[in-house]
Protein backbone atom coordinates (compact mmCIF):
# COMPACT_ATOMS: atom_id res chain seq x y z
CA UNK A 1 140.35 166.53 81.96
CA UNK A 2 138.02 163.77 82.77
CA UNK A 3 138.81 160.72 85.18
CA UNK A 4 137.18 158.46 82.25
CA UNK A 5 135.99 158.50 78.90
CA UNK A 6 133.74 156.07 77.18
CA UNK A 7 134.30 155.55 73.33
CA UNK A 8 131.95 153.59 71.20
CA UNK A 9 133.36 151.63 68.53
CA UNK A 10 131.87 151.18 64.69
CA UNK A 11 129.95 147.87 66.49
CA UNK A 12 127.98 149.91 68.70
CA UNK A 13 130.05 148.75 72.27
CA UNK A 14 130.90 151.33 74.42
CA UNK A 15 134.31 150.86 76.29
CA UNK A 16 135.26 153.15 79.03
CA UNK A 17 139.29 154.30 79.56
CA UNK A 18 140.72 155.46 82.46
CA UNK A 19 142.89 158.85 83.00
CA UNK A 20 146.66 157.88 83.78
CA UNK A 21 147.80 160.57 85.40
CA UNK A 22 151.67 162.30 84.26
CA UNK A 23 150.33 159.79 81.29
CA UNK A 24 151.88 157.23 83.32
CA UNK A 25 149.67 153.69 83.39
CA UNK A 26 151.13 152.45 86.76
CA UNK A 27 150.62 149.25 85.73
CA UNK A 28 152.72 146.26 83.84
CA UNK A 29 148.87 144.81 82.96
CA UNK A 30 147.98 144.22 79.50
CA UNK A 31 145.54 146.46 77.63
CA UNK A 32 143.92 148.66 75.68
CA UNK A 33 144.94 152.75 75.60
CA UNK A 34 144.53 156.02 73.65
CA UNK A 35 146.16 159.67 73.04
CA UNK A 36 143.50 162.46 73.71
CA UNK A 37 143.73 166.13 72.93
CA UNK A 38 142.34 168.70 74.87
CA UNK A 39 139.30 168.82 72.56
CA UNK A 40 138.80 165.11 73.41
CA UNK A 41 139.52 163.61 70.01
CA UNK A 42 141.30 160.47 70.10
CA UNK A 43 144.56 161.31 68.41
CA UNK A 44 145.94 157.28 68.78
CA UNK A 45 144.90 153.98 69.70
CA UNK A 46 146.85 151.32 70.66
CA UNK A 47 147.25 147.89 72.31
CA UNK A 48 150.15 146.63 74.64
CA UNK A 49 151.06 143.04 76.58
CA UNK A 50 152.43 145.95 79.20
CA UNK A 51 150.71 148.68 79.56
CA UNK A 52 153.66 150.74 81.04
CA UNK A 53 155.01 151.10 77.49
CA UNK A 54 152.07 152.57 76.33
CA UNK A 55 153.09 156.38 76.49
CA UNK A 56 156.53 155.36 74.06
CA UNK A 57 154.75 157.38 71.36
CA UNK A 58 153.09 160.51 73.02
CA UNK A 59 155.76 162.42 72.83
CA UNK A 60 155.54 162.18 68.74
CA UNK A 61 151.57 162.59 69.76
CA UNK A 62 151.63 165.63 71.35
CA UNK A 63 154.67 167.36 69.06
CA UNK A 64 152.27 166.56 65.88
CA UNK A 65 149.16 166.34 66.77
CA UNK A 66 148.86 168.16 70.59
CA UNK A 67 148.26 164.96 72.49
CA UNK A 68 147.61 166.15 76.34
CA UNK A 69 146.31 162.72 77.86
CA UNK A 70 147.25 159.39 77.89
CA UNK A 71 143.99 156.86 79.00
CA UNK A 72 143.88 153.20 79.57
CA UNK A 73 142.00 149.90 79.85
CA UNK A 74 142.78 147.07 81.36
CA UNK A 75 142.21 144.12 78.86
CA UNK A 76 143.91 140.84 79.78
CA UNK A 77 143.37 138.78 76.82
CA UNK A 78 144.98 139.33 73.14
CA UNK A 79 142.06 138.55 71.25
CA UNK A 80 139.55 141.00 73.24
CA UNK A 81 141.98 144.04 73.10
CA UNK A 82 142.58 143.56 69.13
CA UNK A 83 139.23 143.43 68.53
CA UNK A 84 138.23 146.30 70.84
CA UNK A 85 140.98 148.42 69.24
CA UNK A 86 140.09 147.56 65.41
CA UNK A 87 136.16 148.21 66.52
CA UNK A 88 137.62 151.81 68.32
CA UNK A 89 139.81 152.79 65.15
CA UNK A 90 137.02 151.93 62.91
CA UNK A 91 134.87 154.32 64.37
CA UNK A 92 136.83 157.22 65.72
CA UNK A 93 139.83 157.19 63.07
CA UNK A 94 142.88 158.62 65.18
CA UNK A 95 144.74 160.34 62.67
CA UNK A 96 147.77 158.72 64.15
CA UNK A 97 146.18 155.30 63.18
CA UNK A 98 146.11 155.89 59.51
CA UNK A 99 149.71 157.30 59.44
CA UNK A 100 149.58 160.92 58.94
């Protein structure tokens, strides 16, 4: 899989995510992440004040919905990550995202 992905939201912005390898973040930073399948379709999109609790749902992910990659972005502050993630959901609607 690729090291990075960029996604653009319904705005237009492009943000670009990060591979965590094992699906493991490495890092108690806040941000931004998303489940990937091995097509590249964004299965879910999240937000977290830690990003080393952002894998707690890929193994419901990859059981449902074959999840295979876990990808991250660092995004201290609240207000840029919700809107980044609303903008990202708008536009790519992860079928984990509207509760199927």
């Amino acid at each position: 899989m690729k090291q990075y992905i960029d996604l653009q939201g319904a705005s237009g912005a492009v943000y670009r995510y990060k591979l965590a390898e094992d699906r493991d973040p490495r890092t108690t930073i806040a941000g931004n992440f998303v489940f990937v399948d091995g097509h590249g379709t964004v299965i879910y999109a999240g937000e977290a004040n830690n990003l080393h609790g952002a894998s707690n749902r890929f193994p419901e992910a990859a059981m449902k919905h074959k999840a295979e990659h876990l990808y991250t972005r660092l995004n201290v502050s609240g207000a840029s990550r919700s809107d980044e993630l609303q903008d990202i959901v708008a536009a790519v609607k992860p079928v984990m995202n509207r509760g199927e």
